[in-house]
PDB file of N, CA and C in Angstrom:
ATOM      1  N   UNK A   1     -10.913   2.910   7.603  1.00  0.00           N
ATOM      2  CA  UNK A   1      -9.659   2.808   6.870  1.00  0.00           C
ATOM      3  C   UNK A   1      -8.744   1.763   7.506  1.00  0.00           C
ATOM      4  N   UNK A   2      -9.001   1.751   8.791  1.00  0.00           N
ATOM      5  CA  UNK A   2      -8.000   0.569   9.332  1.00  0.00           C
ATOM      6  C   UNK A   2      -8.543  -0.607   8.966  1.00  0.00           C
ATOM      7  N   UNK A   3      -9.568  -1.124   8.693  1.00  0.00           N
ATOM      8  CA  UNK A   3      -9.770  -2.473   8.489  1.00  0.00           C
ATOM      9  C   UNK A   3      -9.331  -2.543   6.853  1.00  0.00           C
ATOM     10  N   UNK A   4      -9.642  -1.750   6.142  1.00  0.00           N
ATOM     11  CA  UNK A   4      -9.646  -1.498   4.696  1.00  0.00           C
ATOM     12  C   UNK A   4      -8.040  -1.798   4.858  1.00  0.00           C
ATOM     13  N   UNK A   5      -7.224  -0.995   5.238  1.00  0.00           N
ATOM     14  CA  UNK A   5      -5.357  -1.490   4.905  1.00  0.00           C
ATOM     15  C   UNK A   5      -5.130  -2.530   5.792  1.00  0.00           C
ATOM     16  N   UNK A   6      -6.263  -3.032   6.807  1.00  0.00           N
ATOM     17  CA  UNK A   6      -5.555  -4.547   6.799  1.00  0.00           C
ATOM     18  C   UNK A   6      -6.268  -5.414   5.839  1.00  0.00           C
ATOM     19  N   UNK A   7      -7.377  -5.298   5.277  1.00  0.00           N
ATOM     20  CA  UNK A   7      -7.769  -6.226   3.806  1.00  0.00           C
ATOM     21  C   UNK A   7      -7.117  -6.265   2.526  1.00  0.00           C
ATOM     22  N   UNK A   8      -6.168  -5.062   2.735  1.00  0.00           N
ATOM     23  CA  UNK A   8      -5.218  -4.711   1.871  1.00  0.00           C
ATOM     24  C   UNK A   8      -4.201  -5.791   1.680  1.00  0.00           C
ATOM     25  N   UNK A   9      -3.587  -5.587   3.126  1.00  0.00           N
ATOM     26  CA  UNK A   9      -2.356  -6.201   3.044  1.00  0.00           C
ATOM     27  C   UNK A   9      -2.261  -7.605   3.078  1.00  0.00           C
ATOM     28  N   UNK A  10      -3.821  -8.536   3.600  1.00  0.00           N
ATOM     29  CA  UNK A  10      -4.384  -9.692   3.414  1.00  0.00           C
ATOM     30  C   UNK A  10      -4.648 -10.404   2.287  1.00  0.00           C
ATOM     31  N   UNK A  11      -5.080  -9.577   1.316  1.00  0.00           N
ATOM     32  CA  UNK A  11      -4.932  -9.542  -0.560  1.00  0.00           C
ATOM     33  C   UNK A  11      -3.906  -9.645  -0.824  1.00  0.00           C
ATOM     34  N   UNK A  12      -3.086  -8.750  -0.823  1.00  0.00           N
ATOM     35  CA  UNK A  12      -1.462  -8.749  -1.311  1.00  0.00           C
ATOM     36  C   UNK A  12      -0.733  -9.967  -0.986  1.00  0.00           C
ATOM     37  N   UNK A  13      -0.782 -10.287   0.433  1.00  0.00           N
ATOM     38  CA  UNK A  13      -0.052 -11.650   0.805  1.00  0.00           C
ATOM     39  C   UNK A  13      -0.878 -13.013  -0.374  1.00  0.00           C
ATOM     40  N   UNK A  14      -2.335 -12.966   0.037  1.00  0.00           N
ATOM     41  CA  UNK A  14      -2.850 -13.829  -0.875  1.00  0.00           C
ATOM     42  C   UNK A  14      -2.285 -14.219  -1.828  1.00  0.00           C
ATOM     43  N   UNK A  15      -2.232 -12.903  -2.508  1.00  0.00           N
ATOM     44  CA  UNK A  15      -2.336 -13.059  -4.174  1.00  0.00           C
ATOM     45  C   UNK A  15      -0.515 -13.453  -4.548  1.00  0.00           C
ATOM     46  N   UNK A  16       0.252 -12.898  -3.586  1.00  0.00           N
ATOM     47  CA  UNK A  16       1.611 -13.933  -3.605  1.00  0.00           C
ATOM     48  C   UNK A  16       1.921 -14.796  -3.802  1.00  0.00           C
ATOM     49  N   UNK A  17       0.751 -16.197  -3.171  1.00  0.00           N
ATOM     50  CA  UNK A  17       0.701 -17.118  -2.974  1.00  0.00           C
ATOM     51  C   UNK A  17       0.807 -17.928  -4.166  1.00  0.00           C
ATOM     52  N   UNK A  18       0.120 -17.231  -5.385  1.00  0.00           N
ATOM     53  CA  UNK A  18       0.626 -18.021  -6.842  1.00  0.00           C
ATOM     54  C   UNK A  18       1.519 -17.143  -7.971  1.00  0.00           C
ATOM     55  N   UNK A  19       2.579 -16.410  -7.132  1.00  0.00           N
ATOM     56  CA  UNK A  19       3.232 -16.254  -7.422  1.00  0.00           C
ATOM     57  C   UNK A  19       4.488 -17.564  -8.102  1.00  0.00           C
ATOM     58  N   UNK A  20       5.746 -17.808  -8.656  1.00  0.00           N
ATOM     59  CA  UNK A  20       5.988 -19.015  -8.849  1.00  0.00           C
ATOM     60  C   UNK A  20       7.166 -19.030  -7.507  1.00  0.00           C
ATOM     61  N   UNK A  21       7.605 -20.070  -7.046  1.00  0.00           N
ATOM     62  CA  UNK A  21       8.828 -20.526  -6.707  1.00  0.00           C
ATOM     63  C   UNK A  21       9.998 -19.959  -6.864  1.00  0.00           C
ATOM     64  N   UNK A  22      10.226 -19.530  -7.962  1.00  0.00           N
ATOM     65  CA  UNK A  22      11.664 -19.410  -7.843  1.00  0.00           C
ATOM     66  C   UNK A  22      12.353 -17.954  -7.549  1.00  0.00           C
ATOM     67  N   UNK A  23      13.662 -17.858  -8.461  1.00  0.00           N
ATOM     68  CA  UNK A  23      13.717 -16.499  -7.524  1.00  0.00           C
ATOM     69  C   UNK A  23      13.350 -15.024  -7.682  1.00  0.00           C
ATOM     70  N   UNK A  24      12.626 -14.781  -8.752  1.00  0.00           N
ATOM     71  CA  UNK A  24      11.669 -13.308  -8.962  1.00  0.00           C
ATOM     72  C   UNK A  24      10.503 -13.577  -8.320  1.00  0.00           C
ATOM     73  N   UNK A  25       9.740 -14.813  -8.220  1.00  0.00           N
ATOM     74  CA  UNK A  25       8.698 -14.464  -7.169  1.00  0.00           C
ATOM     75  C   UNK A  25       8.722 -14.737  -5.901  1.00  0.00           C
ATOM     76  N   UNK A  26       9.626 -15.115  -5.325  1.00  0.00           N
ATOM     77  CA  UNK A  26       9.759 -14.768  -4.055  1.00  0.00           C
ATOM     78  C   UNK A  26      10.618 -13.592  -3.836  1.00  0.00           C
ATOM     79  N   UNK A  27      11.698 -12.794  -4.720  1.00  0.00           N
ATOM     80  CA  UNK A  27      11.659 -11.297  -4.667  1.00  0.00           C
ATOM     81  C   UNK A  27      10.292 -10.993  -4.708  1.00  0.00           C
ATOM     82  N   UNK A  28       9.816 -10.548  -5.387  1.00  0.00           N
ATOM     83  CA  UNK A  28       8.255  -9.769  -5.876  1.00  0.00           C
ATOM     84  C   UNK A  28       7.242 -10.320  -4.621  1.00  0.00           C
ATOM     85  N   UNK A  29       7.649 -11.491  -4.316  1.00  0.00           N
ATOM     86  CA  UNK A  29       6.634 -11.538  -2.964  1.00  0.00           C
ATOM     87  C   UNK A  29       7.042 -10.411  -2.046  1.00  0.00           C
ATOM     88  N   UNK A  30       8.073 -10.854  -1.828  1.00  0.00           N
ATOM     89  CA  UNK A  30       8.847 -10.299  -0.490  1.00  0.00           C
ATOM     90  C   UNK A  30       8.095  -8.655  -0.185  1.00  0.00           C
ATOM     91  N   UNK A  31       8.941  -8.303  -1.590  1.00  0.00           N
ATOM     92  CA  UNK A  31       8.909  -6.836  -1.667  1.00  0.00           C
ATOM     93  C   UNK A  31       7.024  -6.403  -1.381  1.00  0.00           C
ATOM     94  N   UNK A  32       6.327  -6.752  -2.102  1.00  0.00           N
ATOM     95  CA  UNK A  32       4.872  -6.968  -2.027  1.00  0.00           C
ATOM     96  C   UNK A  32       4.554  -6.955  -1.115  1.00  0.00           C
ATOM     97  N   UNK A  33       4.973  -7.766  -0.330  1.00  0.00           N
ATOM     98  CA  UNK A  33       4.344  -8.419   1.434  1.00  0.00           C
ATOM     99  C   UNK A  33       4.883  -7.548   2.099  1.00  0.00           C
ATOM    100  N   UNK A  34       6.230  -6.778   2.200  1.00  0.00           N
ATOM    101  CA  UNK A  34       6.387  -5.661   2.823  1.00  0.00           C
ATOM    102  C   UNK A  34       5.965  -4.248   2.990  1.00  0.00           C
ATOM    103  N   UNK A  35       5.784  -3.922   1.278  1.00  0.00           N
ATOM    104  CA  UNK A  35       5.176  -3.211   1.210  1.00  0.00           C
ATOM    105  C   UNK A  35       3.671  -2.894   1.419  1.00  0.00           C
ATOM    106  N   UNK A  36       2.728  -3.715   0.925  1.00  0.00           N
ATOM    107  CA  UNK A  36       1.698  -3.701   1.035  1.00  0.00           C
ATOM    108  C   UNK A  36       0.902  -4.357   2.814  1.00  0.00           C
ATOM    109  N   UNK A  37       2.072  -5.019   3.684  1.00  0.00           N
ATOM    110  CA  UNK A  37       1.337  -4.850   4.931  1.00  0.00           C
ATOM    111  C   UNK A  37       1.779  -3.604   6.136  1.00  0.00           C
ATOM    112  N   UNK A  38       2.908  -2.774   4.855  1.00  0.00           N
ATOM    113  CA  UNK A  38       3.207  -1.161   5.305  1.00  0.00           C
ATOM    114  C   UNK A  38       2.018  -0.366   5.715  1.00  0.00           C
ATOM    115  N   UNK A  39       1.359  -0.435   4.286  1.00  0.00           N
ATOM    116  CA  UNK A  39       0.455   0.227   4.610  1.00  0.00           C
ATOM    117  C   UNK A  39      -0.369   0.649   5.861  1.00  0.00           C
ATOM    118  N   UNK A  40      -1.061  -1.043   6.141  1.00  0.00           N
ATOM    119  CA  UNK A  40      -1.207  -0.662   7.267  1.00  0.00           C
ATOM    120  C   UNK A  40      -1.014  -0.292   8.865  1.00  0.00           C
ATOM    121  N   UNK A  41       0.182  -1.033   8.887  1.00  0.00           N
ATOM    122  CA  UNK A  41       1.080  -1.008   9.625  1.00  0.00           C
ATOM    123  C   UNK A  41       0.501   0.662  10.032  1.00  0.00           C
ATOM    124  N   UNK A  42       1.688   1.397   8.932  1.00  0.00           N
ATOM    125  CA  UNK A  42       1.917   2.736   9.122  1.00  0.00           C
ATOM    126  C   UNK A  42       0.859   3.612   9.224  1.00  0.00           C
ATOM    127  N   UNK A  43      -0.466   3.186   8.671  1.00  0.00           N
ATOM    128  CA  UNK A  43      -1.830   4.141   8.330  1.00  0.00           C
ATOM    129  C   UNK A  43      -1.889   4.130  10.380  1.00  0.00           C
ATOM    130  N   UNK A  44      -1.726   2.499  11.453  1.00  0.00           N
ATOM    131  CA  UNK A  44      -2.071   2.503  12.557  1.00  0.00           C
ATOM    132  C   UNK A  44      -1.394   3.651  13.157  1.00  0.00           C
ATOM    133  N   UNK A  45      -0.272   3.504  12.921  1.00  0.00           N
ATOM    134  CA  UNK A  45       0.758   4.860  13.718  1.00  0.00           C
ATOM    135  C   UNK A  45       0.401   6.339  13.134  1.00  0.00           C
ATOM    136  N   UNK A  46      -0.345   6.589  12.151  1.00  0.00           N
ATOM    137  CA  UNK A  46      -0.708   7.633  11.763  1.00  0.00           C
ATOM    138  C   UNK A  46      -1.720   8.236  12.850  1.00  0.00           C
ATOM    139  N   UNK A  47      -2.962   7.132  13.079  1.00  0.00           N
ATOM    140  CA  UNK A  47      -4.036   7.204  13.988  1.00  0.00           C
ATOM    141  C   UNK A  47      -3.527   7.936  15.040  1.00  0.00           C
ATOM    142  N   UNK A  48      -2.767   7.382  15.684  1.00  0.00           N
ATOM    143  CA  UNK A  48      -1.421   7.307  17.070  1.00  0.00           C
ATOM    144  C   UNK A  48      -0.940   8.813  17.127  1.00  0.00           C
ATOM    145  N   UNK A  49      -1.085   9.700  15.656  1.00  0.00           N
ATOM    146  CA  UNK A  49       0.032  11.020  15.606  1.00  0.00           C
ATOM    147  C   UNK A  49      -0.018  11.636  16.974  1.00  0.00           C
ATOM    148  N   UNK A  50       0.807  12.178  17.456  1.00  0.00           N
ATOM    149  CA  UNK A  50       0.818  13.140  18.719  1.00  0.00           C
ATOM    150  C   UNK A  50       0.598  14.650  17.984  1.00  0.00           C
ATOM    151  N   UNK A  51       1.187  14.917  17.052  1.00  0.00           N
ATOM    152  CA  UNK A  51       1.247  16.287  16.894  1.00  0.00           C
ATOM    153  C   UNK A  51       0.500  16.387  14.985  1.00  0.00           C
ATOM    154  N   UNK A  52      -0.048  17.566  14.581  1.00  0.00           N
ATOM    155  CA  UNK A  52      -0.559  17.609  13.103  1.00  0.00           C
ATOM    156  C   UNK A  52       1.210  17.334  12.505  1.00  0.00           C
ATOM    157  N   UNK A  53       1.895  17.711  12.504  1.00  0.00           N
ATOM    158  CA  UNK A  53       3.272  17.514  12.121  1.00  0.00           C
ATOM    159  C   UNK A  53       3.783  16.049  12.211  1.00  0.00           C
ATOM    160  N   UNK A  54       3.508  15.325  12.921  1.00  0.00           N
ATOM    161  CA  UNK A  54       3.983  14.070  13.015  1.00  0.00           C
ATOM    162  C   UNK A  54       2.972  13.494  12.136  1.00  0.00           C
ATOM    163  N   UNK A  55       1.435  13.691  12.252  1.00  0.00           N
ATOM    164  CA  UNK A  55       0.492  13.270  11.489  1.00  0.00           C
ATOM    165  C   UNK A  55       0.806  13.488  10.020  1.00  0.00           C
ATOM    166  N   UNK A  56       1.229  14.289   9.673  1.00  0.00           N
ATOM    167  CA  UNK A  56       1.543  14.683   8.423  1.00  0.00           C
ATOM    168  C   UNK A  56       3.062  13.286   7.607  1.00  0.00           C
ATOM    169  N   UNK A  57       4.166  13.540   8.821  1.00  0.00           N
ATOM    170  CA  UNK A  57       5.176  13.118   8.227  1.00  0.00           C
ATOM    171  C   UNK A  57       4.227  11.392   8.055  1.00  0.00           C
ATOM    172  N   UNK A  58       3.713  11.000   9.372  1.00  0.00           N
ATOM    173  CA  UNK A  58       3.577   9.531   9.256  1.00  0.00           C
ATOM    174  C   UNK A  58       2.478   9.092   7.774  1.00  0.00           C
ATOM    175  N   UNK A  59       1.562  10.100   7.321  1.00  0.00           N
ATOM    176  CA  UNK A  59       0.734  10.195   5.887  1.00  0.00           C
ATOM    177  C   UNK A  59       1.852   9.674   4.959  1.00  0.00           C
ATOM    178  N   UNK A  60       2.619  11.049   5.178  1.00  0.00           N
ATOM    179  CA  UNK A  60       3.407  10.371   3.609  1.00  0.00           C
ATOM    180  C   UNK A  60       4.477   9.194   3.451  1.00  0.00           C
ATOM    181  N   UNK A  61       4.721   8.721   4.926  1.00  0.00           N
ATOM    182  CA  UNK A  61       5.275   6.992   5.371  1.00  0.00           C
ATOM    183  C   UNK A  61       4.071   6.149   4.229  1.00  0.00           C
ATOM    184  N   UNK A  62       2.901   6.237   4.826  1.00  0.00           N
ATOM    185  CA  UNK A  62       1.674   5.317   4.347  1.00  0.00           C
ATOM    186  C   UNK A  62       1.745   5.368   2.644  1.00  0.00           C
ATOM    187  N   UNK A  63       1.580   6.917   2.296  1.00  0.00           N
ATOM    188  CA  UNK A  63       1.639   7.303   1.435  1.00  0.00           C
ATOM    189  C   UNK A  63       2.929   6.231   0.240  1.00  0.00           C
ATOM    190  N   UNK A  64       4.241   6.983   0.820  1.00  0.00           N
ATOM    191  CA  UNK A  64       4.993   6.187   0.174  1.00  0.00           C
ATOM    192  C   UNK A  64       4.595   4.428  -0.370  1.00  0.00           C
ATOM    193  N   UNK A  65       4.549   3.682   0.953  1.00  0.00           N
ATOM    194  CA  UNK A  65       4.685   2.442   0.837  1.00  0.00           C
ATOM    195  C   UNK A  65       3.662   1.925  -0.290  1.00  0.00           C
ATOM    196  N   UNK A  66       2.512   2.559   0.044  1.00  0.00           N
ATOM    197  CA  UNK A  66       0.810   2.499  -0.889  1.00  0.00           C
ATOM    198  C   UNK A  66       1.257   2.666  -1.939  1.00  0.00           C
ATOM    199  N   UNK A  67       2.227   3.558  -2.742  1.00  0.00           N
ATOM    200  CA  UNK A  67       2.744   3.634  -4.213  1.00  0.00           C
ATOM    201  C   UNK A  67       3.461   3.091  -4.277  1.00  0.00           C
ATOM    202  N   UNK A  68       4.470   2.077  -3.700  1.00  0.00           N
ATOM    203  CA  UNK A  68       5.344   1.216  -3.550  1.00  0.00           C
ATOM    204  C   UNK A  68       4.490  -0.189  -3.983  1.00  0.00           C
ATOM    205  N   UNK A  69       3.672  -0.506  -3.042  1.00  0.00           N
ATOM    206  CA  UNK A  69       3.021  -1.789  -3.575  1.00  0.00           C
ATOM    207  C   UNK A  69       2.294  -2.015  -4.451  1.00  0.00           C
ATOM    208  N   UNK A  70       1.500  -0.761  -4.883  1.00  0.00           N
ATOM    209  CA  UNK A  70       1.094  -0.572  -6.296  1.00  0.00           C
ATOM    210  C   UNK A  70       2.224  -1.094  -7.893  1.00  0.00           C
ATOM    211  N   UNK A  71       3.242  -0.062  -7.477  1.00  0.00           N
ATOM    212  CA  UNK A  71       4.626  -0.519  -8.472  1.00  0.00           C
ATOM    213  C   UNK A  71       5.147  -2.035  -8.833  1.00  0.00           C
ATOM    214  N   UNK A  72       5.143  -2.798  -7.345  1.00  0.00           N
ATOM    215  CA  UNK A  72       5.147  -4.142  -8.019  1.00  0.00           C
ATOM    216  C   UNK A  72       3.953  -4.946  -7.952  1.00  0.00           C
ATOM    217  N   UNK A  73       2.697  -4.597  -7.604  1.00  0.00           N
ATOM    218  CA  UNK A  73       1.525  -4.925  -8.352  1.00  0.00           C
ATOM    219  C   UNK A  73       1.788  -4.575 -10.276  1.00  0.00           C
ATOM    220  N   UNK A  74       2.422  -3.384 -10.472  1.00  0.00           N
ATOM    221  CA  UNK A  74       2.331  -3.500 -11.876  1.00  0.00           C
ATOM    222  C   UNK A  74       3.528  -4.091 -12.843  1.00  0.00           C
ATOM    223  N   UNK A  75       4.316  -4.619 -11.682  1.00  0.00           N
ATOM    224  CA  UNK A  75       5.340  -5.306 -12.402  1.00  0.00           C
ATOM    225  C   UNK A  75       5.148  -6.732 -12.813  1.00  0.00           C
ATOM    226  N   UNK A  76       4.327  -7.470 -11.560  1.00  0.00           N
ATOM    227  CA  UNK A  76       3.897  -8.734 -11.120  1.00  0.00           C
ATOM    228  C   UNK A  76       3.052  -9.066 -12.863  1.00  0.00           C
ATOM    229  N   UNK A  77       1.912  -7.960 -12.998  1.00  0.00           N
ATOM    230  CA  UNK A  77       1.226  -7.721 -13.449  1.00  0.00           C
ATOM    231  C   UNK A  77       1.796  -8.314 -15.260  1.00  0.00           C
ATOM    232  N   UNK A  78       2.638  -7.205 -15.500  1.00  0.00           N
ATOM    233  CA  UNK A  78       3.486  -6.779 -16.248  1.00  0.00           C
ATOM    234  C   UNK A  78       4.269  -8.151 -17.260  1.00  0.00           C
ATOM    235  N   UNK A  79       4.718  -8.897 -15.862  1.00  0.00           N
ATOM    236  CA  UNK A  79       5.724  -9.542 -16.684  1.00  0.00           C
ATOM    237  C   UNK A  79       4.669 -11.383 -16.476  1.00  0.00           C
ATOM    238  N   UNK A  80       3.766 -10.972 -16.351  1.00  0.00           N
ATOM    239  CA  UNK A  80       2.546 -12.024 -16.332  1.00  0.00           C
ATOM    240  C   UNK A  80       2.576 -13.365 -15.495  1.00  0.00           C
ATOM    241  N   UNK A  81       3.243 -12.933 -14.203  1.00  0.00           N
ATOM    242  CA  UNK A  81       3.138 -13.243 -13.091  1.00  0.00           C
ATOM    243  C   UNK A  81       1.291 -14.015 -12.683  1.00  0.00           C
ATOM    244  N   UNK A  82       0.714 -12.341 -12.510  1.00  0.00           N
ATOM    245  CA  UNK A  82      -0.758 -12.816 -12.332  1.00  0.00           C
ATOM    246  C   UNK A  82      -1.308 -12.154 -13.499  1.00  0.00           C
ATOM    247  N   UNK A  83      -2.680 -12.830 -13.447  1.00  0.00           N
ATOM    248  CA  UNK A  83      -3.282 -11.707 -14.465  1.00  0.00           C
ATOM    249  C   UNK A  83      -3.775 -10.524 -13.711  1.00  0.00           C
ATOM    250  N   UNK A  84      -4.160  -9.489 -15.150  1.00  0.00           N
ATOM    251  CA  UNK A  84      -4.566  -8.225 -14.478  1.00  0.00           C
ATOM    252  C   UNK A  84      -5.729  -7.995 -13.226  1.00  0.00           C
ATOM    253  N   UNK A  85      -6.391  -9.081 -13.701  1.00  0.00           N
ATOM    254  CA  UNK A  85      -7.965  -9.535 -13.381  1.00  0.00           C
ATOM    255  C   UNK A  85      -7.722 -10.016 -11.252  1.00  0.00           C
ATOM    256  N   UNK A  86      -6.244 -10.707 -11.628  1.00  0.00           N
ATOM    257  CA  UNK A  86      -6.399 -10.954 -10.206  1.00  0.00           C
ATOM    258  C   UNK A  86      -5.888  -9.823  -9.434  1.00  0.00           C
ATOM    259  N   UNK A  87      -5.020  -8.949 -10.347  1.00  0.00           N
ATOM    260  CA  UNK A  87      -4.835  -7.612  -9.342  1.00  0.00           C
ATOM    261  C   UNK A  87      -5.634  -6.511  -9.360  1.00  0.00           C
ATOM    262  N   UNK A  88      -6.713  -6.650 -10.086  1.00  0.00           N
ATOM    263  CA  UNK A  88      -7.382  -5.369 -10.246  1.00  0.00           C
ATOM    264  C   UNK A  88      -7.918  -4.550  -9.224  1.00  0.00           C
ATOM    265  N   UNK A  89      -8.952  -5.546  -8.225  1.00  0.00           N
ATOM    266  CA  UNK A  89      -8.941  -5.279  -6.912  1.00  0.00           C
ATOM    267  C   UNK A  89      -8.014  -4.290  -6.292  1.00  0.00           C
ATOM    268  N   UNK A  90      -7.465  -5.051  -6.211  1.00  0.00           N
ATOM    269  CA  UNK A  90      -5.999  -4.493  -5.364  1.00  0.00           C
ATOM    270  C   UNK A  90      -5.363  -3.107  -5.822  1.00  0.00           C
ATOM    271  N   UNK A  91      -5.239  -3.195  -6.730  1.00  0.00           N
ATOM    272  CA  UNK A  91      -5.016  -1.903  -7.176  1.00  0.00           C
ATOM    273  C   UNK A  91      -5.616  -0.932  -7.502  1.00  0.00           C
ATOM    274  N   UNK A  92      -7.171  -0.865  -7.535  1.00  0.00           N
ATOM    275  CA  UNK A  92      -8.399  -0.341  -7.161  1.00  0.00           C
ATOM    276  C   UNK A  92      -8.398  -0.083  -5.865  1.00  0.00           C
ATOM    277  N   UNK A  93      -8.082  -0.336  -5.410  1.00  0.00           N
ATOM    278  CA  UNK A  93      -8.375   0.009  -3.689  1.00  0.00           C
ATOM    279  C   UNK A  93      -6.887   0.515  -3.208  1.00  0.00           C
ATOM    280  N   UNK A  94      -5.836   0.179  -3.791  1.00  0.00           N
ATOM    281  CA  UNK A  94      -4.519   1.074  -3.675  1.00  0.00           C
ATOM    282  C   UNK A  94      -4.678   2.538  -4.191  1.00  0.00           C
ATOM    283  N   UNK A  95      -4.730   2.606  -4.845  1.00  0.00           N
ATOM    284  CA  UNK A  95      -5.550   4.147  -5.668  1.00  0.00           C
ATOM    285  C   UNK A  95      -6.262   4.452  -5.373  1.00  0.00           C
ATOM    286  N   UNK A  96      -7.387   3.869  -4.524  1.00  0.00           N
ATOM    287  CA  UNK A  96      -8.268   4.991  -3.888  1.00  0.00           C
ATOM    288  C   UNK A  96      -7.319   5.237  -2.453  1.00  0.00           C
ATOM    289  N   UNK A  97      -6.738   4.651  -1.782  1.00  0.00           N
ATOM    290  CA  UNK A  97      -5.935   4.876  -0.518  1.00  0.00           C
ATOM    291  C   UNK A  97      -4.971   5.987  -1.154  1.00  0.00           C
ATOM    292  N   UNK A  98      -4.377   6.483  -2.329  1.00  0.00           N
ATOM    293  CA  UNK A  98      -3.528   7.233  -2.503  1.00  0.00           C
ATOM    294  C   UNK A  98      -4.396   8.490  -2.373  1.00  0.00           C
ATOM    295  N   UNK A  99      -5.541   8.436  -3.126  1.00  0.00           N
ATOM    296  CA  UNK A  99      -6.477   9.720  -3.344  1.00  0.00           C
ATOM    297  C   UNK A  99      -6.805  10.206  -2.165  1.00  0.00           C
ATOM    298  N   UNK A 100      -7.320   8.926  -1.061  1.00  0.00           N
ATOM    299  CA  UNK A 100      -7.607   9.559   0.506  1.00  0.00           C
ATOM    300  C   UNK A 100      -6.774  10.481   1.018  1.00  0.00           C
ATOM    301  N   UNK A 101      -5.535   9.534   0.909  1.00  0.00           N
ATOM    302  CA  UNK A 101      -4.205   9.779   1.403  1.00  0.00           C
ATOM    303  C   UNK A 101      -3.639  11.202   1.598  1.00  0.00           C
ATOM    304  N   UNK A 102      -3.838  11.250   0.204  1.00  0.00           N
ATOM    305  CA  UNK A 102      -3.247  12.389  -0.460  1.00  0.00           C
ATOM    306  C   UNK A 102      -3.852  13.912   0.284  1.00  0.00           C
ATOM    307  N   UNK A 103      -4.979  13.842  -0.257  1.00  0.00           N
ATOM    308  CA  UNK A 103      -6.164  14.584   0.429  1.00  0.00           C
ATOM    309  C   UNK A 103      -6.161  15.186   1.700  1.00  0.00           C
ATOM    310  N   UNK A 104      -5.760  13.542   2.657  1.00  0.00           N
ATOM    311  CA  UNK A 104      -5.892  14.232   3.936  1.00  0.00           C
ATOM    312  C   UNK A 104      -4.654  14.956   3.931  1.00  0.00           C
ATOM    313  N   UNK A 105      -3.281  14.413   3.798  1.00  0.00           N
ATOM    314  CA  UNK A 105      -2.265  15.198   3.950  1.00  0.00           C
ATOM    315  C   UNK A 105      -2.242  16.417   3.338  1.00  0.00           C
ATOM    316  N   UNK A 106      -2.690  16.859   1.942  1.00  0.00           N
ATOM    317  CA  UNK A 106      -3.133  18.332   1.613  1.00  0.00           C
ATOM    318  C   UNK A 106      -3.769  19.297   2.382  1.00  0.00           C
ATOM    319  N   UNK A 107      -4.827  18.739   2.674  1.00  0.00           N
ATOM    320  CA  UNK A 107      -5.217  19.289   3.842  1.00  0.00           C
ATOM    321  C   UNK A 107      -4.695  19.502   5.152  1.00  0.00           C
ATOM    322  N   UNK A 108      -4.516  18.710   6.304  1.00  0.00           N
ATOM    323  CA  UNK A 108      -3.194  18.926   7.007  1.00  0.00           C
ATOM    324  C   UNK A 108      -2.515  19.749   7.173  1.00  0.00           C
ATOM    325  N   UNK A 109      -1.859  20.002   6.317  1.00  0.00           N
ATOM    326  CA  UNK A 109      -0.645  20.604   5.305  1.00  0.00           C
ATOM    327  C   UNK A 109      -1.291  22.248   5.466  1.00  0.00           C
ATOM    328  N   UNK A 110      -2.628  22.295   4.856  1.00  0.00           N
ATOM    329  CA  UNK A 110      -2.787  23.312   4.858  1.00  0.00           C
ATOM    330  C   UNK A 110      -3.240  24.483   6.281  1.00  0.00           C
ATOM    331  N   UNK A 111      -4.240  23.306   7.213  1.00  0.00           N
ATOM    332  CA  UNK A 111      -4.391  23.816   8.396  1.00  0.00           C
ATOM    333  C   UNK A 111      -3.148  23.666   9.015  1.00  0.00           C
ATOM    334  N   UNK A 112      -2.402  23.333   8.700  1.00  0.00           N
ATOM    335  CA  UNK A 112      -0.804  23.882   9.492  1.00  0.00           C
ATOM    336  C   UNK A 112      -0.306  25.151   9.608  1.00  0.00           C
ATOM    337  N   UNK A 113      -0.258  25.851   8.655  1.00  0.00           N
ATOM    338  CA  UNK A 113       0.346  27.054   7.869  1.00  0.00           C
ATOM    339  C   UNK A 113      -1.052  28.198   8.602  1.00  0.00           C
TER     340      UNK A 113
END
């Protein structure tokens, strides 16, 4: 999973790249590039948890951001920025990181209690 959310966030920057110039795509970059090199960022400090409780809160950090960069993947998308074709990837593999995601923190969650 760690190499997977840094190929993540390596795509995302990519696919920025023909984003246009002016000033919605370098918003929509921005936001993109933050979000989506969250991911992994945060998935590393998850690894890191000291406690199932910290493990948990730092999931739904990852969690968040992963549905975050998805959102303006579908805006990018949306207002025909890129085509679908170049985000599909990406958002294929964002959605399966939510499903992991999700999962483990359910679980978690539950051996807590």
């Amino acid at each position: 999973m760690r190499r997977r959310t840094q190929c993540f966030a390596i795509g995302a920057v990519k696919l920025t790249r023909v984003l246009p110039r002016n000033l919605e795509g370098r918003v929509f970059a921005d936001q993109l590039i933050r979000s989506a090199t969250s991911v992994g960022a945060n998935y590393r400090a998850v690894c890191r948890a000291r406690s199932r409780r910290e493990f948990i809160a730092k999931l739904g950090v990852v969690i968040e951001e992963c549905d975050e960069a998805l959102f303006w993947f579908e805006v990018i998308v949306e207002l025909e920025l890129v085509t679908r074709e170049a985000a599909s990837g990406l958002v294929k593999e964002g959605d399966e990181f939510l499903a992991i995601l999700t999962a483990a923190r359910r679980t978690a969650q539950r051996r807590l209690t």
